[in-house]
PDB file of N, CA and C in Angstrom:
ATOM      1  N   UNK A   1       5.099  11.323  -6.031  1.00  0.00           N
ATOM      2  CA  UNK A   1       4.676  10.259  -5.148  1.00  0.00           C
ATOM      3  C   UNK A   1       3.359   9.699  -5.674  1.00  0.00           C
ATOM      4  N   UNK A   2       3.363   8.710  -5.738  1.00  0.00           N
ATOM      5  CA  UNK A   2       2.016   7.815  -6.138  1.00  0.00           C
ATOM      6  C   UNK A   2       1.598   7.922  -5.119  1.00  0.00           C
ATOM      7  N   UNK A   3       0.149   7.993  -4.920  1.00  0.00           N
ATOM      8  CA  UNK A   3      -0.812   7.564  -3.900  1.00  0.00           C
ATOM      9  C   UNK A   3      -2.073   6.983  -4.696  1.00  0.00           C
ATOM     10  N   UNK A   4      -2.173   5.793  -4.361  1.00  0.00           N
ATOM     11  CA  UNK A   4      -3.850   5.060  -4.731  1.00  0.00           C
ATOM     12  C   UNK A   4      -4.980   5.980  -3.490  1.00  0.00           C
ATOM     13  N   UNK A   5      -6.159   6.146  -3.199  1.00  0.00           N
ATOM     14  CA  UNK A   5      -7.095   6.476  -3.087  1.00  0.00           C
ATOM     15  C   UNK A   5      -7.857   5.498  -2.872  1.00  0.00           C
ATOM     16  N   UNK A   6      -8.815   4.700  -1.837  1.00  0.00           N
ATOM     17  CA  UNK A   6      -9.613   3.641  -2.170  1.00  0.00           C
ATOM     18  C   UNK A   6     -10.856   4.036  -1.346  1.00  0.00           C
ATOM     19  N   UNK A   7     -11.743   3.607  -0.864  1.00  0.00           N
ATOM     20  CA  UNK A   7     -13.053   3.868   0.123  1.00  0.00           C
ATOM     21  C   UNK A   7     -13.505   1.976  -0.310  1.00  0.00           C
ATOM     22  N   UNK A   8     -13.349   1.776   1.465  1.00  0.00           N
ATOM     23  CA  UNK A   8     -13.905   0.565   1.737  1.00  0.00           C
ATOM     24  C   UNK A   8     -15.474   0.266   2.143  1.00  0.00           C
ATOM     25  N   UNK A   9     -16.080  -0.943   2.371  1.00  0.00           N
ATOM     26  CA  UNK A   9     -17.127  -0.957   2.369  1.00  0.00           C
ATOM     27  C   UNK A   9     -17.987  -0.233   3.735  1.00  0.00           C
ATOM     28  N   UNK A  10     -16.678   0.096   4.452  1.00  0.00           N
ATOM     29  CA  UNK A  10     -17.616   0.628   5.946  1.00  0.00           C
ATOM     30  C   UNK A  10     -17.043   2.337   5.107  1.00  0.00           C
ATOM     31  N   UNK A  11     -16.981   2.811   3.923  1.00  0.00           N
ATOM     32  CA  UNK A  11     -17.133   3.925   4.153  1.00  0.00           C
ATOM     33  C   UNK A  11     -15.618   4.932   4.761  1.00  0.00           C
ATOM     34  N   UNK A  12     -14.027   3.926   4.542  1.00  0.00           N
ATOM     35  CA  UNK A  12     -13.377   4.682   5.080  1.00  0.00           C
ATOM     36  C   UNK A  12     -12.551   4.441   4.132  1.00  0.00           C
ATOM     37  N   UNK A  13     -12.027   5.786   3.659  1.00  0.00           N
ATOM     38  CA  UNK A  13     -10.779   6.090   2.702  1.00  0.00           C
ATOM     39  C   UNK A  13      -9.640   5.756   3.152  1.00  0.00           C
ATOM     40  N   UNK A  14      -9.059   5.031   2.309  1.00  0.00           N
ATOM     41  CA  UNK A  14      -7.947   4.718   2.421  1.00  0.00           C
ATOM     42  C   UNK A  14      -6.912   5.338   1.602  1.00  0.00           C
ATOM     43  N   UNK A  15      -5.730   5.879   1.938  1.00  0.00           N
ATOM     44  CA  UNK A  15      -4.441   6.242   1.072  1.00  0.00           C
ATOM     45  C   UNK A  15      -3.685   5.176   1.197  1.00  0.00           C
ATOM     46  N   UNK A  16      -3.227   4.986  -0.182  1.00  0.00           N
ATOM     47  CA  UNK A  16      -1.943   3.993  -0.345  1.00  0.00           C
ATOM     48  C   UNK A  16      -0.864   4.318  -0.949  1.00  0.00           C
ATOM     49  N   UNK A  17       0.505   4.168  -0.263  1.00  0.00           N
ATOM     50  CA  UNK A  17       1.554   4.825  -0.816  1.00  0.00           C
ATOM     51  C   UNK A  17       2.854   3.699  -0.625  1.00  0.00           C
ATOM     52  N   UNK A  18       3.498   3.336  -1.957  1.00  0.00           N
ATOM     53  CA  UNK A  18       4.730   2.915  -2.059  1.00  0.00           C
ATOM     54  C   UNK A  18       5.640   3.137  -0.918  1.00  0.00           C
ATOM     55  N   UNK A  19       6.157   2.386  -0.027  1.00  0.00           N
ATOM     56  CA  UNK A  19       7.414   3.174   0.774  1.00  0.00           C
ATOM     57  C   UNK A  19       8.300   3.560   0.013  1.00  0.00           C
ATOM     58  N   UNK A  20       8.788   5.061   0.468  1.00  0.00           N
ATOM     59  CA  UNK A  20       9.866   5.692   0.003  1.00  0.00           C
ATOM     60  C   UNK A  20       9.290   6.479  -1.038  1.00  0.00           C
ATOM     61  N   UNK A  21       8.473   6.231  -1.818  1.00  0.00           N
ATOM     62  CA  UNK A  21       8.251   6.807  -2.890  1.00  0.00           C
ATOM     63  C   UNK A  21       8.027   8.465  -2.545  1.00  0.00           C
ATOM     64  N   UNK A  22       7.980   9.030  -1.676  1.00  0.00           N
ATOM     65  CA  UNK A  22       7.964  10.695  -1.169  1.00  0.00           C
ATOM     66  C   UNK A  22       9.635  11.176  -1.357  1.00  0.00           C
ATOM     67  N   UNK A  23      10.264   9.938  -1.204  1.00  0.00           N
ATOM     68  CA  UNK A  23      11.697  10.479  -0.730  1.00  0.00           C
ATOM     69  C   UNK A  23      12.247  11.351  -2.145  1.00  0.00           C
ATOM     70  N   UNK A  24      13.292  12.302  -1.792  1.00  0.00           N
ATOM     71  CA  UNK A  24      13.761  12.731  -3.440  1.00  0.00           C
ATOM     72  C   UNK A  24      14.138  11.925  -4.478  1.00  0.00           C
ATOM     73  N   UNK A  25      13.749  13.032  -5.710  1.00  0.00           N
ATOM     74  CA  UNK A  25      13.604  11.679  -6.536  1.00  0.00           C
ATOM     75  C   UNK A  25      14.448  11.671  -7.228  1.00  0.00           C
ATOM     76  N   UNK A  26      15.659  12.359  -7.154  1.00  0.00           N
ATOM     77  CA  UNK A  26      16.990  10.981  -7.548  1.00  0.00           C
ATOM     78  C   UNK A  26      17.605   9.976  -6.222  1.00  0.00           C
ATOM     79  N   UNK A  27      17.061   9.839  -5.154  1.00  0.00           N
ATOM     80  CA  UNK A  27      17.111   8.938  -4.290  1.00  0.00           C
ATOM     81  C   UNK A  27      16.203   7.873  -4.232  1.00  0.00           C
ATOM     82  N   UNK A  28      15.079   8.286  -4.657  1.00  0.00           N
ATOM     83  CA  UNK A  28      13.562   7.438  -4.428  1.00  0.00           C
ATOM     84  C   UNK A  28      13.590   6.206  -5.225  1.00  0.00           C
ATOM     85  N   UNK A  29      14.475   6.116  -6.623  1.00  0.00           N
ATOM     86  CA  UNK A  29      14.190   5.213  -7.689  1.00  0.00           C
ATOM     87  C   UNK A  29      15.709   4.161  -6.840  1.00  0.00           C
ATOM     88  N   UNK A  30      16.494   4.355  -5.938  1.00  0.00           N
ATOM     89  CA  UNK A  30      17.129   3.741  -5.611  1.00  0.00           C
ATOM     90  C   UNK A  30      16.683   3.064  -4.125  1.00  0.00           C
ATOM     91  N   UNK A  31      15.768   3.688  -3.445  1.00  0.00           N
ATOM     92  CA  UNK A  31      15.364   3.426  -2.341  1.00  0.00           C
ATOM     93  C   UNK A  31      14.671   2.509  -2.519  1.00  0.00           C
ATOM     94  N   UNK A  32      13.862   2.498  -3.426  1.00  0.00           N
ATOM     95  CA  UNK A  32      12.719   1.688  -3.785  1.00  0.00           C
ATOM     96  C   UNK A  32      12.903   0.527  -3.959  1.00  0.00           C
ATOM     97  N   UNK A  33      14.663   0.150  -4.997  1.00  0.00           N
ATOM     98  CA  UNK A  33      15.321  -1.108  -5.553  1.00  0.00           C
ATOM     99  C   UNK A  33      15.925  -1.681  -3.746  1.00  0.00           C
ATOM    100  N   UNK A  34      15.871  -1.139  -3.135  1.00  0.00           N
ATOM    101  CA  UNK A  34      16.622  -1.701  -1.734  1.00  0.00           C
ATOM    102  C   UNK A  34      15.662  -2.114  -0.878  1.00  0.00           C
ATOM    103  N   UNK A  35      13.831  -1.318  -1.164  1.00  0.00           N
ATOM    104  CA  UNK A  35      13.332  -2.200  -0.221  1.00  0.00           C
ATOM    105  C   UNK A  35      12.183  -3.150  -0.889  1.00  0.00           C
ATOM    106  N   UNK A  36      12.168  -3.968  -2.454  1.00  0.00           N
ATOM    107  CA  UNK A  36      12.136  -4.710  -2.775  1.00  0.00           C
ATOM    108  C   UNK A  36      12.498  -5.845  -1.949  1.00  0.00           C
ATOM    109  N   UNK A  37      11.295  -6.848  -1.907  1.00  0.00           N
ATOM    110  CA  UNK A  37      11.753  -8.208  -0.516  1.00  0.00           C
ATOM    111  C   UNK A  37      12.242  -9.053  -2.168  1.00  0.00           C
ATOM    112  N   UNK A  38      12.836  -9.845  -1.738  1.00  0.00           N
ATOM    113  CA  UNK A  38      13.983 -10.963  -2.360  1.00  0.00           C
ATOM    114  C   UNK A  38      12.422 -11.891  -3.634  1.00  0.00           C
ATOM    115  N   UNK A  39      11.153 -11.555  -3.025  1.00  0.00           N
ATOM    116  CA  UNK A  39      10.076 -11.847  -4.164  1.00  0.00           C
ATOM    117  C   UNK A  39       9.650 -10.821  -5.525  1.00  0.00           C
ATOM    118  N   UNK A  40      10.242  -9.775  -4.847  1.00  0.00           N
ATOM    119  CA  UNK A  40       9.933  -8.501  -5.886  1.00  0.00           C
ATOM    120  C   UNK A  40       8.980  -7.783  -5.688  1.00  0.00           C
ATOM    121  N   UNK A  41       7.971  -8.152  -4.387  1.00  0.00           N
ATOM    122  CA  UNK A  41       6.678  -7.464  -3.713  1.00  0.00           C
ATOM    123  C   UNK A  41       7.524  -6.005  -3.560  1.00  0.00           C
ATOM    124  N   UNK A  42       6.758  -4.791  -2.697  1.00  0.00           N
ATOM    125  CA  UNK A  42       6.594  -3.352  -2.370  1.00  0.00           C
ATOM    126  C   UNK A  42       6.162  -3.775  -1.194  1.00  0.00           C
ATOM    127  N   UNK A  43       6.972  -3.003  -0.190  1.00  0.00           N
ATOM    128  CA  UNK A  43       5.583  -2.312   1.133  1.00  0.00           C
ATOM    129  C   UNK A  43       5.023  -1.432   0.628  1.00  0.00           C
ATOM    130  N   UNK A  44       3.548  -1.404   0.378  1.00  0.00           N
ATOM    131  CA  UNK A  44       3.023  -0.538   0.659  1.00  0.00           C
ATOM    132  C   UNK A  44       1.991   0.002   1.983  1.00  0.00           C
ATOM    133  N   UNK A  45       2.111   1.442   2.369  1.00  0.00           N
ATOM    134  CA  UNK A  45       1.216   1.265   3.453  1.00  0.00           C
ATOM    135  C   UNK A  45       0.091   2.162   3.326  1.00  0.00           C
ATOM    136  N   UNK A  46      -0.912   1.536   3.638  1.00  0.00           N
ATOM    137  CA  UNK A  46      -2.336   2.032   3.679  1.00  0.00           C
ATOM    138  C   UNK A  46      -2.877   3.142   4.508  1.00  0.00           C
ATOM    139  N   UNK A  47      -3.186   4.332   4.983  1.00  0.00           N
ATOM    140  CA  UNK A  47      -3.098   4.730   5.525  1.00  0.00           C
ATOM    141  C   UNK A  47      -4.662   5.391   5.992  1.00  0.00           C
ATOM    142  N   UNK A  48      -5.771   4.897   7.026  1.00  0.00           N
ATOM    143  CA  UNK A  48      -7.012   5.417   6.510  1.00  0.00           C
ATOM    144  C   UNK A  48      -7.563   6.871   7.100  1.00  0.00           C
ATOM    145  N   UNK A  49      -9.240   7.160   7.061  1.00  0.00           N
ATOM    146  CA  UNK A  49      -9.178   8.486   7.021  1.00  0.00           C
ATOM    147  C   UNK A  49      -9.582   8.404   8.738  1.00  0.00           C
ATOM    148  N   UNK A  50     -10.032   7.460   9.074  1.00  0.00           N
ATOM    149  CA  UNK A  50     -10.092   7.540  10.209  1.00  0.00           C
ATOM    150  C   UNK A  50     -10.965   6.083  10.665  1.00  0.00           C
ATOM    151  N   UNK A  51     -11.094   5.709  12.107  1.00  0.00           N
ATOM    152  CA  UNK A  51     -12.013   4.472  12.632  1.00  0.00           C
ATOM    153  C   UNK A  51     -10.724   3.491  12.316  1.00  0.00           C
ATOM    154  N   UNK A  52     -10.144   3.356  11.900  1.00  0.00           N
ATOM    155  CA  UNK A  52      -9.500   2.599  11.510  1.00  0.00           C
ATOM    156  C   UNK A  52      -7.310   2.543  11.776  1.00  0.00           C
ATOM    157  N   UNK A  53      -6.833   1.335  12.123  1.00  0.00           N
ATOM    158  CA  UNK A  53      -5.181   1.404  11.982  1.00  0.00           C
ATOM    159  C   UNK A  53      -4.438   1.138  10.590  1.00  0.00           C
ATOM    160  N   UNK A  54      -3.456   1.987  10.576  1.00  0.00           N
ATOM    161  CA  UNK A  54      -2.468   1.776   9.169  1.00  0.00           C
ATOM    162  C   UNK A  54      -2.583   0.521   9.234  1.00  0.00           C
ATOM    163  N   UNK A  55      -2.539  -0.145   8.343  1.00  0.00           N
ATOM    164  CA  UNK A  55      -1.791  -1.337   7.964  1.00  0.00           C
ATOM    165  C   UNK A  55      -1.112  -1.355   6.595  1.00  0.00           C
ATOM    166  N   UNK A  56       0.364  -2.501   6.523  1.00  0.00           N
ATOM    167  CA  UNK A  56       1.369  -2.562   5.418  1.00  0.00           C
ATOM    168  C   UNK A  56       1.062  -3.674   4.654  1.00  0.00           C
ATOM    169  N   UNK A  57       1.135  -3.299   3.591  1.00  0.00           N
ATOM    170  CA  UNK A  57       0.703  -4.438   1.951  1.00  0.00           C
ATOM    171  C   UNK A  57       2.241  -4.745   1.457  1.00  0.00           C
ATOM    172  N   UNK A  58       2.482  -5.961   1.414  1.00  0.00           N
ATOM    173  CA  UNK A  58       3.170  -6.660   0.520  1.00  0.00           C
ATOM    174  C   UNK A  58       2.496  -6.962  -1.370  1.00  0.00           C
ATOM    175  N   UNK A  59       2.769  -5.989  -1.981  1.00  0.00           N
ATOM    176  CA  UNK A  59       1.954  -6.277  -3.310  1.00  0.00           C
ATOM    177  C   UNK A  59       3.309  -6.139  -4.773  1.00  0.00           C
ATOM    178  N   UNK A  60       2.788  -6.395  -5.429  1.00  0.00           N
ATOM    179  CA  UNK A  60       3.517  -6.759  -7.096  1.00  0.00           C
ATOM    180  C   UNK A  60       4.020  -5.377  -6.905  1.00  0.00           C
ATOM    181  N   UNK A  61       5.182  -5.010  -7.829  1.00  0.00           N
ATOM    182  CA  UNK A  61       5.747  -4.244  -8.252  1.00  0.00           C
ATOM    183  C   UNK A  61       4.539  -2.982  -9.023  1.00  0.00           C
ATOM    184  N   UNK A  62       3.724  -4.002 -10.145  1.00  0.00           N
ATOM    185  CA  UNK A  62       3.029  -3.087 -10.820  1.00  0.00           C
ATOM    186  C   UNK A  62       1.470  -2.776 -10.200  1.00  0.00           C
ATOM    187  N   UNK A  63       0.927  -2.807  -8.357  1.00  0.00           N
ATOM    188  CA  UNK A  63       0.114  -2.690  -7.613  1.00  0.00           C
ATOM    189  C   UNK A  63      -0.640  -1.094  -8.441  1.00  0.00           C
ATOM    190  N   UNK A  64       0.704  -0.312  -8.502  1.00  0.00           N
ATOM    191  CA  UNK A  64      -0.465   0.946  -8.801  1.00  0.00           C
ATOM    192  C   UNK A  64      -0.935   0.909  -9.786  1.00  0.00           C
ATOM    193  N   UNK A  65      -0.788   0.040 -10.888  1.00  0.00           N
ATOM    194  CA  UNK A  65      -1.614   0.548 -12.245  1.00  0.00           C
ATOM    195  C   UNK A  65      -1.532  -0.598 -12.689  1.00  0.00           C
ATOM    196  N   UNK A  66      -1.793  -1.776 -12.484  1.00  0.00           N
ATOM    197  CA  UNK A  66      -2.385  -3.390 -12.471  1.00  0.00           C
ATOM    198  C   UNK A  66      -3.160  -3.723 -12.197  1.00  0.00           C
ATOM    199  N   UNK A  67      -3.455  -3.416 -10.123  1.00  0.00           N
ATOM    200  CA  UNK A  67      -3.895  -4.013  -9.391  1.00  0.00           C
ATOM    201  C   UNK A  67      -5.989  -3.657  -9.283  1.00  0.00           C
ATOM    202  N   UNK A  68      -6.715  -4.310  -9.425  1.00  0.00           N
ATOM    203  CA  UNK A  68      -7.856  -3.362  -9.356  1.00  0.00           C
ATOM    204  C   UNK A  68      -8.074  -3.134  -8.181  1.00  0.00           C
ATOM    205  N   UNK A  69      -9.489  -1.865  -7.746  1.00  0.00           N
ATOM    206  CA  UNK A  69      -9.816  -1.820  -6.488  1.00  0.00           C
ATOM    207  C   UNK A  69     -10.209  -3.113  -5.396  1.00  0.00           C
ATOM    208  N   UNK A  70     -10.798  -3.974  -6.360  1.00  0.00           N
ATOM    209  CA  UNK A  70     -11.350  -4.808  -5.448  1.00  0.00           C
ATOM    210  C   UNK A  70     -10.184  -5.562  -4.761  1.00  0.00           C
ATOM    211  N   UNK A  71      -9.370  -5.990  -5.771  1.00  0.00           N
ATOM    212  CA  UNK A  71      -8.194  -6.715  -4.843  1.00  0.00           C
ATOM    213  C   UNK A  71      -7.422  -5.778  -3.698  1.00  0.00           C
ATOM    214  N   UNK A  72      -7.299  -4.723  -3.978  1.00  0.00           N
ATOM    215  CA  UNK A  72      -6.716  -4.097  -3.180  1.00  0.00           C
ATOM    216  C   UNK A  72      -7.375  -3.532  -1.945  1.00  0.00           C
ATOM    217  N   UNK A  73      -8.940  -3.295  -1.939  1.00  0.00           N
ATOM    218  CA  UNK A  73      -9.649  -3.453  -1.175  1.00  0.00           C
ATOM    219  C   UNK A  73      -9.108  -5.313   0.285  1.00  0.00           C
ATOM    220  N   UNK A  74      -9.815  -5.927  -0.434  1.00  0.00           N
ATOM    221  CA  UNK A  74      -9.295  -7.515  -0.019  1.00  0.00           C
ATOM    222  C   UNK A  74      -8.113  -7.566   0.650  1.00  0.00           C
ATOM    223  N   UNK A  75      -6.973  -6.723  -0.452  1.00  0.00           N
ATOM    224  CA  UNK A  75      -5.683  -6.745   0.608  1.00  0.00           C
ATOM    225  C   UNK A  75      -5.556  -5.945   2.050  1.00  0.00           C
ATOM    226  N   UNK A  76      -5.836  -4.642   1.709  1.00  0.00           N
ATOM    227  CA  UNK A  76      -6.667  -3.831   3.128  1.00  0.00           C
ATOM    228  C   UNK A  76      -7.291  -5.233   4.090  1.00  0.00           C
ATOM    229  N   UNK A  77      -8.271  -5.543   3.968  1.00  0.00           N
ATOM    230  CA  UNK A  77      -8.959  -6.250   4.818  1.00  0.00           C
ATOM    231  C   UNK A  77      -8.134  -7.075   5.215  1.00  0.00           C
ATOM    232  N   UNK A  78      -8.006  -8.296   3.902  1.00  0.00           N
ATOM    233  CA  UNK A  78      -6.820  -9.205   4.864  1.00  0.00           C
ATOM    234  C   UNK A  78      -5.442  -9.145   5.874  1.00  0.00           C
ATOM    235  N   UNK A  79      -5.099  -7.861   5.619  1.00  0.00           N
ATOM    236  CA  UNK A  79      -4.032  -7.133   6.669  1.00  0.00           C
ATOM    237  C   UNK A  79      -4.743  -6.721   7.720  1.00  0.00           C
ATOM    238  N   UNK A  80      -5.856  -5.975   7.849  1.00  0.00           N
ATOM    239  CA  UNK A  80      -6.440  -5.816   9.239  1.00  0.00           C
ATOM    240  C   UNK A  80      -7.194  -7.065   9.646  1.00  0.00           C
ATOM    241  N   UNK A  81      -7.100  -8.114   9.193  1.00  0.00           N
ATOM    242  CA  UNK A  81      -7.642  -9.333  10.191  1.00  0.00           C
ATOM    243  C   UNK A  81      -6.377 -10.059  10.669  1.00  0.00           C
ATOM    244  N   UNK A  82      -5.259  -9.636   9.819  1.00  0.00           N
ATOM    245  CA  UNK A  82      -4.379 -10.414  10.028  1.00  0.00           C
ATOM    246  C   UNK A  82      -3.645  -9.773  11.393  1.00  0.00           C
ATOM    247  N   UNK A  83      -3.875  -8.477  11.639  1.00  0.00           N
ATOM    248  CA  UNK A  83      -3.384  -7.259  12.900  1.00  0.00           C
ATOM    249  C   UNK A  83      -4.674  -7.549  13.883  1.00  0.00           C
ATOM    250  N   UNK A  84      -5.510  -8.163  14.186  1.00  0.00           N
ATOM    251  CA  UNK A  84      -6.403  -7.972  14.794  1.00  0.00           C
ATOM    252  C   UNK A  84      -6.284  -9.665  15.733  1.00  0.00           C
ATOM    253  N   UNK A  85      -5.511 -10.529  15.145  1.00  0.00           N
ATOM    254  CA  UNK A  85      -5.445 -12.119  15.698  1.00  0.00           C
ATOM    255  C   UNK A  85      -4.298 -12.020  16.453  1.00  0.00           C
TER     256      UNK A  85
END
């Protein structure tokens, strides 16, 4: 299972994990192709250490080892403003 690791600017860790990607893994590489949206994005969901609600990322295929912190930071944020309106 991939998990990204992040710490935002108030100080709260975030886990980020592919959906499905825990599931077994001669199931996982097929789970994964099914919940691909019709753009080729991932849910991923964020999960923090605390003060804070999950929120789910729509990001690129190659998010875990592309994407830098800062954007992915940004994406965090822009999902919790976007849960908060």
């Amino acid at each position: 299972m991939k998990t990204r690791e992040i710490t935002d600017r108030n100080h709260v860790i975030w886990q980020c994990t592919q959906v499905f990607s825990g599931a077994n893994p001669k199931l996982a590489g097929r789970a994964a192709c099914l919940a691909k949206e019709d753009d080729g994005s991932l849910s991923i969901v964020c999960t923090p250490s605390g003060g804070e609600q999950t929120v789910r990322l729509q990001l690129k295929e190659d998010w875990y080892d592309q994407m830098s912190d800062d954007d992915l930071r940004k994406a965090i944020e822009n999902a919790k403003e976007s849960s908060d309106t």
